[in-house]
N, C-alpha and C. Protein backbone atom coordinates (compact mmCIF):
# COMPACT_ATOMS: atom_id res chain seq x y z
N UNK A 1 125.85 119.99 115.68
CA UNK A 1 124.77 119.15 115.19
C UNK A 1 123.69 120.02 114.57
N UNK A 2 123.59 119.57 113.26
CA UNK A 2 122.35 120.63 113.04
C UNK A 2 120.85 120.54 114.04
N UNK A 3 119.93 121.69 113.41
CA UNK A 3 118.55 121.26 114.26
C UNK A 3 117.97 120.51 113.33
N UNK A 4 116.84 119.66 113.72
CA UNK A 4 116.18 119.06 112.41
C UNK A 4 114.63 120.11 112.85
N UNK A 5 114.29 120.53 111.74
CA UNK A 5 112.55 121.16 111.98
C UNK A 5 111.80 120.15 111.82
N UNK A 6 110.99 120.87 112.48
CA UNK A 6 109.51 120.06 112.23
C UNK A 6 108.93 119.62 111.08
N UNK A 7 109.12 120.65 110.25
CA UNK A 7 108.98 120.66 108.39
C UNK A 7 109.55 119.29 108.19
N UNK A 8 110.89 119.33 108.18
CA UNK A 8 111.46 117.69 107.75
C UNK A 8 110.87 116.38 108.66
N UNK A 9 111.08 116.50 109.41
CA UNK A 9 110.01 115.87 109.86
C UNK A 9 108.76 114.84 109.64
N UNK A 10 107.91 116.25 109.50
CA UNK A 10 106.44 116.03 108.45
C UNK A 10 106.31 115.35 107.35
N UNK A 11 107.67 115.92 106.51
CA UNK A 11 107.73 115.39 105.04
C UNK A 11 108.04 113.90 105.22
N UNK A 12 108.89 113.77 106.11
CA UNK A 12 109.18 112.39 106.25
C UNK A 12 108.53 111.53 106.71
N UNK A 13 107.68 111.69 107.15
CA UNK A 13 106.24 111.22 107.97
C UNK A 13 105.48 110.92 106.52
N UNK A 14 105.56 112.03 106.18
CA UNK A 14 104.59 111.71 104.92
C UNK A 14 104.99 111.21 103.66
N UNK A 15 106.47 111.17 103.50
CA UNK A 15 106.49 110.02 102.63
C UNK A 15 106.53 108.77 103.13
N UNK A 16 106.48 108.49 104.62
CA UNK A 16 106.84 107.21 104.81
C UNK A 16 104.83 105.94 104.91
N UNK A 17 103.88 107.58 105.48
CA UNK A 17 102.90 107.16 105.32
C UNK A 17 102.21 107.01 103.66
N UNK A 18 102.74 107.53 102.58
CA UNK A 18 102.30 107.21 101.21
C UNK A 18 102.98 105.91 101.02
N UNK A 19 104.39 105.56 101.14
CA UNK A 19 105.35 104.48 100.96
C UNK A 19 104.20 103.27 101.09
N UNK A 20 104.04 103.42 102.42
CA UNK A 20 102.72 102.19 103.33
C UNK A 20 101.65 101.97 102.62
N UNK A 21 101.38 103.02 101.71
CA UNK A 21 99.36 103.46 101.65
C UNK A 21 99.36 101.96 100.84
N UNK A 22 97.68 101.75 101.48
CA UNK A 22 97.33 100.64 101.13
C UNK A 22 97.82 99.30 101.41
N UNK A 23 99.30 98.89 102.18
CA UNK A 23 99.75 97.93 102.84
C UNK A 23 100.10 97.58 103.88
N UNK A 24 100.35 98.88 104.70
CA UNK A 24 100.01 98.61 106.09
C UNK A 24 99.45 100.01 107.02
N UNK A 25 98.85 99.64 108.12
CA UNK A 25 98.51 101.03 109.24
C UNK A 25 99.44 101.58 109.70
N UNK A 26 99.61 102.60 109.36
CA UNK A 26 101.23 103.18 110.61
C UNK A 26 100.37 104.17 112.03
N UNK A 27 100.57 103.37 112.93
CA UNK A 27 100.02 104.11 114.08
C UNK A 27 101.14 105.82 114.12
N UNK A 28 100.68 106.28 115.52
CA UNK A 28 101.51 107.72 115.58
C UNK A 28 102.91 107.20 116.05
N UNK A 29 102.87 106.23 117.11
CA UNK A 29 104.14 105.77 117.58
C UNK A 29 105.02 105.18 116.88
N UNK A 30 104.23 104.23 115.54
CA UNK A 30 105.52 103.46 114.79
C UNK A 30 106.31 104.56 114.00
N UNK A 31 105.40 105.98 113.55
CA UNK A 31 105.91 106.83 113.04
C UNK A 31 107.23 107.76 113.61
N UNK A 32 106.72 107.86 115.42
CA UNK A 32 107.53 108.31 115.93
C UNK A 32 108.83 107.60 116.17
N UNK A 33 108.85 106.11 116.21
CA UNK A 33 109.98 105.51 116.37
C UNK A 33 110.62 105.36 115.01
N UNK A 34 110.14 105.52 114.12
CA UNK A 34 110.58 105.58 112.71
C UNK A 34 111.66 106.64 112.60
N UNK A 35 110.85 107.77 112.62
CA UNK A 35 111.43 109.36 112.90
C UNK A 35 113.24 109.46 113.67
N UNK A 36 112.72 108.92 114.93
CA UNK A 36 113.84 108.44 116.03
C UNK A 36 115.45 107.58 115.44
N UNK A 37 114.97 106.31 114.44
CA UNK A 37 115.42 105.62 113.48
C UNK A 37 116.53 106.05 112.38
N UNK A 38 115.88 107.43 111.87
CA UNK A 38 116.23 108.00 110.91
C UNK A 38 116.72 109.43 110.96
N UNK A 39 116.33 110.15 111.98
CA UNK A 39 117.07 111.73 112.15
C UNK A 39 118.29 110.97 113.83
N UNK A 40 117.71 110.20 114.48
CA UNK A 40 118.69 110.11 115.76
C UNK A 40 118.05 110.81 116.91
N UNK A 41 118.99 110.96 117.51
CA UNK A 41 118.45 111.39 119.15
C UNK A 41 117.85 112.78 118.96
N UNK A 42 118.26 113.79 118.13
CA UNK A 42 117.69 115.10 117.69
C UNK A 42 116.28 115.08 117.59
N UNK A 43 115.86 113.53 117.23
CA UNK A 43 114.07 113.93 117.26
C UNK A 43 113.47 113.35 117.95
N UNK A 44 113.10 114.45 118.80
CA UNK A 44 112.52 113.79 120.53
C UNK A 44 110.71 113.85 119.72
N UNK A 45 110.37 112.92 121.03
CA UNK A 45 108.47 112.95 121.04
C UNK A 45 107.76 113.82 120.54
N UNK A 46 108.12 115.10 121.05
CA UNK A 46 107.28 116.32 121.28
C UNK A 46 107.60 116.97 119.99
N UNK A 47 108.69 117.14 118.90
CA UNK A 47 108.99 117.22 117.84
C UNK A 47 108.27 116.65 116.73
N UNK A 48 108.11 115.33 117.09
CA UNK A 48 107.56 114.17 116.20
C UNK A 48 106.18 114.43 115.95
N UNK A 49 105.50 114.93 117.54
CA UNK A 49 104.14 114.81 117.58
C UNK A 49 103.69 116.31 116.85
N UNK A 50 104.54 117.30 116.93
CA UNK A 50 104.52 118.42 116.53
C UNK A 50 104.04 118.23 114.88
N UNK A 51 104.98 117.28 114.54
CA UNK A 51 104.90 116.93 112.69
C UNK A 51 103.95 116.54 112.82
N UNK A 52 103.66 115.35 113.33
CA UNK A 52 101.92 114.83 113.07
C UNK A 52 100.61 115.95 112.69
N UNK A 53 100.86 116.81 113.83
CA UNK A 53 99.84 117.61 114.47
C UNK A 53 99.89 118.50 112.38
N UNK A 54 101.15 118.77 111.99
CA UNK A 54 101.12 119.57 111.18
C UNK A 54 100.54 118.99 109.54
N UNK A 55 100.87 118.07 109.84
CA UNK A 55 100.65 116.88 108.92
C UNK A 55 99.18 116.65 109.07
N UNK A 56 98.69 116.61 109.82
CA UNK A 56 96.62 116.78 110.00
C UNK A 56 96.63 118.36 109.81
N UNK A 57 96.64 119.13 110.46
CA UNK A 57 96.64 120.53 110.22
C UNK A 57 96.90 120.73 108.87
N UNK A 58 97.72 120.39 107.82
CA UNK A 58 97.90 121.00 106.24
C UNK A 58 96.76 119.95 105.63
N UNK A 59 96.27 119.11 106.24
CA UNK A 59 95.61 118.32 105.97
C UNK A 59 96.04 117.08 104.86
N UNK A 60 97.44 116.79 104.73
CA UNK A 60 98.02 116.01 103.52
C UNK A 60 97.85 114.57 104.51
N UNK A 61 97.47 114.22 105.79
CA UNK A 61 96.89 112.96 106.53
C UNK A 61 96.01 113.42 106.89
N UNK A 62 95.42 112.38 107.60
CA UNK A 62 94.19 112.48 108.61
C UNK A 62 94.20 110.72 109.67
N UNK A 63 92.99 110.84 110.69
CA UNK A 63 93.43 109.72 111.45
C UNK A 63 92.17 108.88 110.64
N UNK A 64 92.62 107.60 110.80
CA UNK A 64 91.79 106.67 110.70
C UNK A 64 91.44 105.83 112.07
N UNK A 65 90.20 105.37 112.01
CA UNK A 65 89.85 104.23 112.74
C UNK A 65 89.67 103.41 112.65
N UNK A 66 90.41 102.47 112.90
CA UNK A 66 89.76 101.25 112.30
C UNK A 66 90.29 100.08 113.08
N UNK A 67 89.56 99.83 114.60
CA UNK A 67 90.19 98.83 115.78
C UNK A 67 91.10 99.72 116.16
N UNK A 68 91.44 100.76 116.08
CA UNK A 68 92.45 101.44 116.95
C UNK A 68 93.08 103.10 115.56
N UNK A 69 93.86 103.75 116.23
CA UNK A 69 93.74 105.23 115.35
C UNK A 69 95.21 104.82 114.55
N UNK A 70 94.71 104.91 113.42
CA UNK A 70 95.48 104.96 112.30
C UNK A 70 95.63 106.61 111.52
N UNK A 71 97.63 106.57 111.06
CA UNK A 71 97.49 107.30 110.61
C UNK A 71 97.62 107.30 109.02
N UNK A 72 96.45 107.90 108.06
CA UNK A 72 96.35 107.97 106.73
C UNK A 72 96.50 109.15 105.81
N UNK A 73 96.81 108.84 104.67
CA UNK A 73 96.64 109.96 104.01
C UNK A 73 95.05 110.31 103.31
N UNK A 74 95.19 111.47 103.46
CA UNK A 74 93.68 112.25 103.53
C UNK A 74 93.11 111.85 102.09
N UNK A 75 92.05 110.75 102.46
CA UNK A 75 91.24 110.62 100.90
C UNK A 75 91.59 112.14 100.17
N UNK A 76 91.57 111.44 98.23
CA UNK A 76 91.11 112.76 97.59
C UNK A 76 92.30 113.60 97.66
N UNK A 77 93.24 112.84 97.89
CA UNK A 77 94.84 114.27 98.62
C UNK A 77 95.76 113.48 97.98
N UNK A 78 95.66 112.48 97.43
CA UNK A 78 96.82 111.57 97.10
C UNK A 78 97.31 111.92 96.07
């Protein structure tokens, strides 16, 4: 089985949060079950959350608030 990185991951996170932009909130969890969805059992929590973390860290998202933490892409980055 291959490994999946974190890198793929991320990217996939982040096209799935541009896909959304502007039509719906993707919390961290719908992302993570998304993730889960689409690579399989290979992408555990701690993987997923890893992408997030990297995905704020390169700064291409950021969280939103708005009634609860949303994740967005980083005004000005689009």
């Amino acid at each position: 089985m291959n490994e999946i990185s974190v890198q793929q991951v991320a990217d996939a996170m982040y096209e799935m949060v541009k896909e959304y932009h502007g039509k719906k909130n993707l919390k961290a969890m719908d992302l993570i079950k998304a993730m889960r969805e689409k690579f399989g059992e290979g992408t555990d929590d701690k993987l997923s959350k890893q992408a997030i973390r990297d995905l704020m860290e390169s700064e291409r998202c950021t969280y939103s608030y708005v009634g609860g933490s949303y994740i967005v892409l980083t005004p000005g980055k689009q």
